[in-house]
C-alpha atoms as a PDB file:
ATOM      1  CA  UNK A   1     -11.423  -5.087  27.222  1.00  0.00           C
ATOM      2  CA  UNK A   2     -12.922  -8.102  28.763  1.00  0.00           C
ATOM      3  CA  UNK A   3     -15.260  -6.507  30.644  1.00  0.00           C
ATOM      4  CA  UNK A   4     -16.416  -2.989  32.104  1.00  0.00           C
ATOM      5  CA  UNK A   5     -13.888  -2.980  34.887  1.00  0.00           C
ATOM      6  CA  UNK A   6     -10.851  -3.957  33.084  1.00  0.00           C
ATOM      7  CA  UNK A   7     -11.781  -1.231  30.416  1.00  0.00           C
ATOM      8  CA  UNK A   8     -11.874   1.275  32.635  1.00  0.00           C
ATOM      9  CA  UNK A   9      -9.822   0.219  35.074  1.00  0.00           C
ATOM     10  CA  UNK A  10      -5.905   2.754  35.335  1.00  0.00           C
ATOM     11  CA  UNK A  11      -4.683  -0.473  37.204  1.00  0.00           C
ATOM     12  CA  UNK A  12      -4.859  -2.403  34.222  1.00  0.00           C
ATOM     13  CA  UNK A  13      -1.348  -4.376  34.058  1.00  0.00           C
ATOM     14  CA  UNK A  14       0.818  -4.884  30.749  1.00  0.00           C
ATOM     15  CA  UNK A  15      -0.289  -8.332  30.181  1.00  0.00           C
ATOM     16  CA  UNK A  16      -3.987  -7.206  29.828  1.00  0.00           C
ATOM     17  CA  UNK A  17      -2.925  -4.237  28.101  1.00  0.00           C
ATOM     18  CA  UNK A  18      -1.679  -6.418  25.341  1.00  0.00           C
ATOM     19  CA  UNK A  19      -4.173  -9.343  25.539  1.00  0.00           C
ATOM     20  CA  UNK A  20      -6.925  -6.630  24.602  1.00  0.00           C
ATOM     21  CA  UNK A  21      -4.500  -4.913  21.643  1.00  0.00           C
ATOM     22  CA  UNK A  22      -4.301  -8.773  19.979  1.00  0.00           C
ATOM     23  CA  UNK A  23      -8.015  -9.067  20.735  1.00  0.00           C
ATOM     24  CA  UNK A  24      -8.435  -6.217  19.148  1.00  0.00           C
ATOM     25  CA  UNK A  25      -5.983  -7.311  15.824  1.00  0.00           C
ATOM     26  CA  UNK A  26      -8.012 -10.310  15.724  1.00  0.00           C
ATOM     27  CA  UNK A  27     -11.580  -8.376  15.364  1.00  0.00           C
ATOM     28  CA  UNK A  28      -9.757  -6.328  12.845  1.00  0.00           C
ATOM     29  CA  UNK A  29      -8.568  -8.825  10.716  1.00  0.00           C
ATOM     30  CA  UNK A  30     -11.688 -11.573  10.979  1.00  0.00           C
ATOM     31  CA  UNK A  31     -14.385  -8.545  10.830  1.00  0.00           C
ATOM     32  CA  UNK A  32     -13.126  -6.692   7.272  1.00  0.00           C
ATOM     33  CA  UNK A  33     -12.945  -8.727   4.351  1.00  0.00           C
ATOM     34  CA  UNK A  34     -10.911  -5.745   2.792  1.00  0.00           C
ATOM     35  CA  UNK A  35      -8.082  -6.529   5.341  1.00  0.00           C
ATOM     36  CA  UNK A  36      -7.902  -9.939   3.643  1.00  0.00           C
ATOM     37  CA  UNK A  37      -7.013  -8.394   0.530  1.00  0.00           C
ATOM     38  CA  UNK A  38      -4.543  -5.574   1.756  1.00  0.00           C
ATOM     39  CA  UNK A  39      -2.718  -8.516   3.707  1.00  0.00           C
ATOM     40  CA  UNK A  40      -2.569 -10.589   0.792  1.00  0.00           C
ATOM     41  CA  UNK A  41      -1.307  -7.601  -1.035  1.00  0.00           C
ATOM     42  CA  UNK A  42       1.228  -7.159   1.636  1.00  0.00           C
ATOM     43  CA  UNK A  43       2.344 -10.698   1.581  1.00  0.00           C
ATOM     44  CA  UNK A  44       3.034 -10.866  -2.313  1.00  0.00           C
ATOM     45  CA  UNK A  45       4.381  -7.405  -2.113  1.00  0.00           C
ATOM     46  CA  UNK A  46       7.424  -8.964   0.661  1.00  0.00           C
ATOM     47  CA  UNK A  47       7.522 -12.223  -1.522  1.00  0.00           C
ATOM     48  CA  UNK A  48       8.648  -9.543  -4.833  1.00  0.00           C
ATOM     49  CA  UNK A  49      10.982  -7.760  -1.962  1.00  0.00           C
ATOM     50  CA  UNK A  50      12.712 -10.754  -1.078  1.00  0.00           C
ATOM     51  CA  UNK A  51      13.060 -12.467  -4.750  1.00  0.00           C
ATOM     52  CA  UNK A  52      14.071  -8.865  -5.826  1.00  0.00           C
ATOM     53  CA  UNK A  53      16.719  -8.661  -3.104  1.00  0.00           C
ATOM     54  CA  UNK A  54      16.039  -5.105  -1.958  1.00  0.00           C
ATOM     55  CA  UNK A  55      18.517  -3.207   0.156  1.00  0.00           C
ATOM     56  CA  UNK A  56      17.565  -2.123   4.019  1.00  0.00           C
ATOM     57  CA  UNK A  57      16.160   1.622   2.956  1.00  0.00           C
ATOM     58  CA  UNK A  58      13.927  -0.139   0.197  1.00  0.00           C
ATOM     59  CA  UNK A  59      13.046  -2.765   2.780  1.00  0.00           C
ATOM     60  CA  UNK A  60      11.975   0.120   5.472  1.00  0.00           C
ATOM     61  CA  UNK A  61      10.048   1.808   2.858  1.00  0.00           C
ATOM     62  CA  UNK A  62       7.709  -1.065   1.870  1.00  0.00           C
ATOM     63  CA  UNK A  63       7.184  -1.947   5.539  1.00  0.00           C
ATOM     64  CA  UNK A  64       6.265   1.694   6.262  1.00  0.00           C
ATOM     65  CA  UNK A  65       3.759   1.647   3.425  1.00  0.00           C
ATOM     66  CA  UNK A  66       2.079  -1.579   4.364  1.00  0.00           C
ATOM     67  CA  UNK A  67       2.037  -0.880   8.326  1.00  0.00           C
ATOM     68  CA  UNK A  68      -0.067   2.293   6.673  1.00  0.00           C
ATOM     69  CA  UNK A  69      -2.648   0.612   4.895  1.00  0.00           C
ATOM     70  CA  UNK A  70      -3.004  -1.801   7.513  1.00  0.00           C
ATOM     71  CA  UNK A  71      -3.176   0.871  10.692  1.00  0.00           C
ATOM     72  CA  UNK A  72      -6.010   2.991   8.380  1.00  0.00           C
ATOM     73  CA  UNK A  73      -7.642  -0.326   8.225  1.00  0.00           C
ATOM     74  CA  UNK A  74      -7.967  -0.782  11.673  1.00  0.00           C
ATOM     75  CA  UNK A  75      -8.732   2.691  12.353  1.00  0.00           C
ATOM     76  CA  UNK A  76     -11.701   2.179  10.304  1.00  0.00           C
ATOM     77  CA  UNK A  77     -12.867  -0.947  11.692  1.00  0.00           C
ATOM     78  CA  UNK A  78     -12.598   0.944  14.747  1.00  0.00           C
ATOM     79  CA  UNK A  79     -14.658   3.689  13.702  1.00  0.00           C
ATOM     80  CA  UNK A  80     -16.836   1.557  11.790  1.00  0.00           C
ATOM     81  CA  UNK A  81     -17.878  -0.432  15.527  1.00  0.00           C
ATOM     82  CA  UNK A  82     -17.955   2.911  17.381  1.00  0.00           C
ATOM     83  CA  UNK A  83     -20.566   4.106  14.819  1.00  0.00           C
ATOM     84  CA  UNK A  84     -22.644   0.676  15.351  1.00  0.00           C
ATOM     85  CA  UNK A  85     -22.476   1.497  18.743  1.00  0.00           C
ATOM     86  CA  UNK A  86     -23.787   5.324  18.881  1.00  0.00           C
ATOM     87  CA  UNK A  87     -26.344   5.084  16.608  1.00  0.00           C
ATOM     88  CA  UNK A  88     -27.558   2.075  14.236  1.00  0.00           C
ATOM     89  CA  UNK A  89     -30.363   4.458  12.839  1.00  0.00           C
ATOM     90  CA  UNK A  90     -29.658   6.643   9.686  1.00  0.00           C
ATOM     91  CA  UNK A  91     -26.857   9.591  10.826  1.00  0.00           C
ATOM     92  CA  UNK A  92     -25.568  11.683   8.289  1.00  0.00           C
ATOM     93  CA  UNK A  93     -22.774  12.720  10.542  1.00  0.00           C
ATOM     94  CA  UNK A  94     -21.605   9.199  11.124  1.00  0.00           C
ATOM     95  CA  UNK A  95     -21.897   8.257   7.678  1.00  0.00           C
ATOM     96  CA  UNK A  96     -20.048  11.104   6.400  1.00  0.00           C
ATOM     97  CA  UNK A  97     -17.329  10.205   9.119  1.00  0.00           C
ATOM     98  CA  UNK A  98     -17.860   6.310   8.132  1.00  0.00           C
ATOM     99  CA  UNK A  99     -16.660   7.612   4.442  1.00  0.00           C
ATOM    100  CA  UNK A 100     -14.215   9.893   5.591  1.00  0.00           C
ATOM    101  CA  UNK A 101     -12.332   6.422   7.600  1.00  0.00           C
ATOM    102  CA  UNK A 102     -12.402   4.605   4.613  1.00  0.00           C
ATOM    103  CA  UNK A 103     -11.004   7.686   1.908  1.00  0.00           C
ATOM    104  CA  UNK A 104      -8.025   7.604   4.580  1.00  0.00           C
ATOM    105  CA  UNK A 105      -7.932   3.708   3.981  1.00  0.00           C
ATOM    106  CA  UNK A 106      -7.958   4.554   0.040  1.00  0.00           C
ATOM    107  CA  UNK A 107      -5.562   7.081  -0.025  1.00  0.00           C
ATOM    108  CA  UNK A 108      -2.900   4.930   2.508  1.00  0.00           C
ATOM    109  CA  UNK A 109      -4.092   2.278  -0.200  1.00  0.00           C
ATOM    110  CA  UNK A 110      -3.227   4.711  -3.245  1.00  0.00           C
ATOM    111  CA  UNK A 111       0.093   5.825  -1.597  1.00  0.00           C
ATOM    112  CA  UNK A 112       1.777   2.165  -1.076  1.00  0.00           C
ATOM    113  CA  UNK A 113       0.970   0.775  -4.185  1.00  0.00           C
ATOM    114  CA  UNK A 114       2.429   4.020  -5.931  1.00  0.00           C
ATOM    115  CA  UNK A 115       5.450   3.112  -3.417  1.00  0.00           C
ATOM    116  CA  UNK A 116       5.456  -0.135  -4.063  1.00  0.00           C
ATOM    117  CA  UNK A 117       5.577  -0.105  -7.804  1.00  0.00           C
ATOM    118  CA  UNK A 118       8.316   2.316  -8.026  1.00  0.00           C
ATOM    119  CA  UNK A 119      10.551   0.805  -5.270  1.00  0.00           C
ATOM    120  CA  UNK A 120      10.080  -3.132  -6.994  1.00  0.00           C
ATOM    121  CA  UNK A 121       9.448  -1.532 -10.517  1.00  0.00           C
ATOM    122  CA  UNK A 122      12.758   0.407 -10.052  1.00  0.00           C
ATOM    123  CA  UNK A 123      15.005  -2.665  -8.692  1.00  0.00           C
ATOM    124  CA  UNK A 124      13.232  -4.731 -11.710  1.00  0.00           C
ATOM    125  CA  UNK A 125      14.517  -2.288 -14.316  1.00  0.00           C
ATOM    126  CA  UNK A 126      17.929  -2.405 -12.232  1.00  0.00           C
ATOM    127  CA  UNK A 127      18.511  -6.182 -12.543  1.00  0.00           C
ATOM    128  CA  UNK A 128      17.511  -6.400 -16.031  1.00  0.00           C
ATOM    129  CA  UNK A 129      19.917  -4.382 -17.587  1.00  0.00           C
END
């Protein structure tokens, strides 16, 4: 995504391919101060994992739950540009689809911590008694 041609461009090799997917992490995570806080969440949430010792199944679970809440993020951000881009005056239609992007963001946020409390809540109560 460079410029016009690359973007549209079928030729477009591998190597571009994934230049513009890490351009496109680093908008995500430098634009949204929310995706600050869910990967600081994430971070503390492997540090627990790790002191906790969890098994391989536990371990896929977390990672599963924080690749969600991250992906919605970026979704979001996604949609959040696109709308910037179609229309910077007042749209009900894009605003309603601007809240709809980040309910899916709340709900992926909702759904890991509920994950996350009873897969490191459940080990905690294991290794205490």
């Amino acid at each position: 995504m460079t410029n016009g041609d690359e973007f549209h461009s079928p030729d477009r090799g591998w190597r571009q391919k994934f230049r513009d997917a890490f351009r496109g992490v680093w908008f995500g995570v430098h634009d949204q101060s929310s995706f600050c806080v869910h990967f600081t969440a994430a971070l503390l949430v492997i540090v627990a994992a790790a002191a906790l010792q969890l098994d391989r199944t536990q371990w896929c679970l977390l990672i599963l739950a924080i690749s969600t809440v991250l992906v919605a993020e970026m979704f979001n951000t996604a949609l959040e540009h696109l709308a910037k881009a179609v229309d910077r005056s007042h749209n009900p239609h894009i605003a309603n689809a601007l809240d709809i992007g980040s309910a899916a963001v709340l709900l992926a946020a909702v759904a890991a911590t509920i994950a996350g409390a009873l897969i490191l809540g459940l080990r905690l109560l294991e290794l205490l008694s």
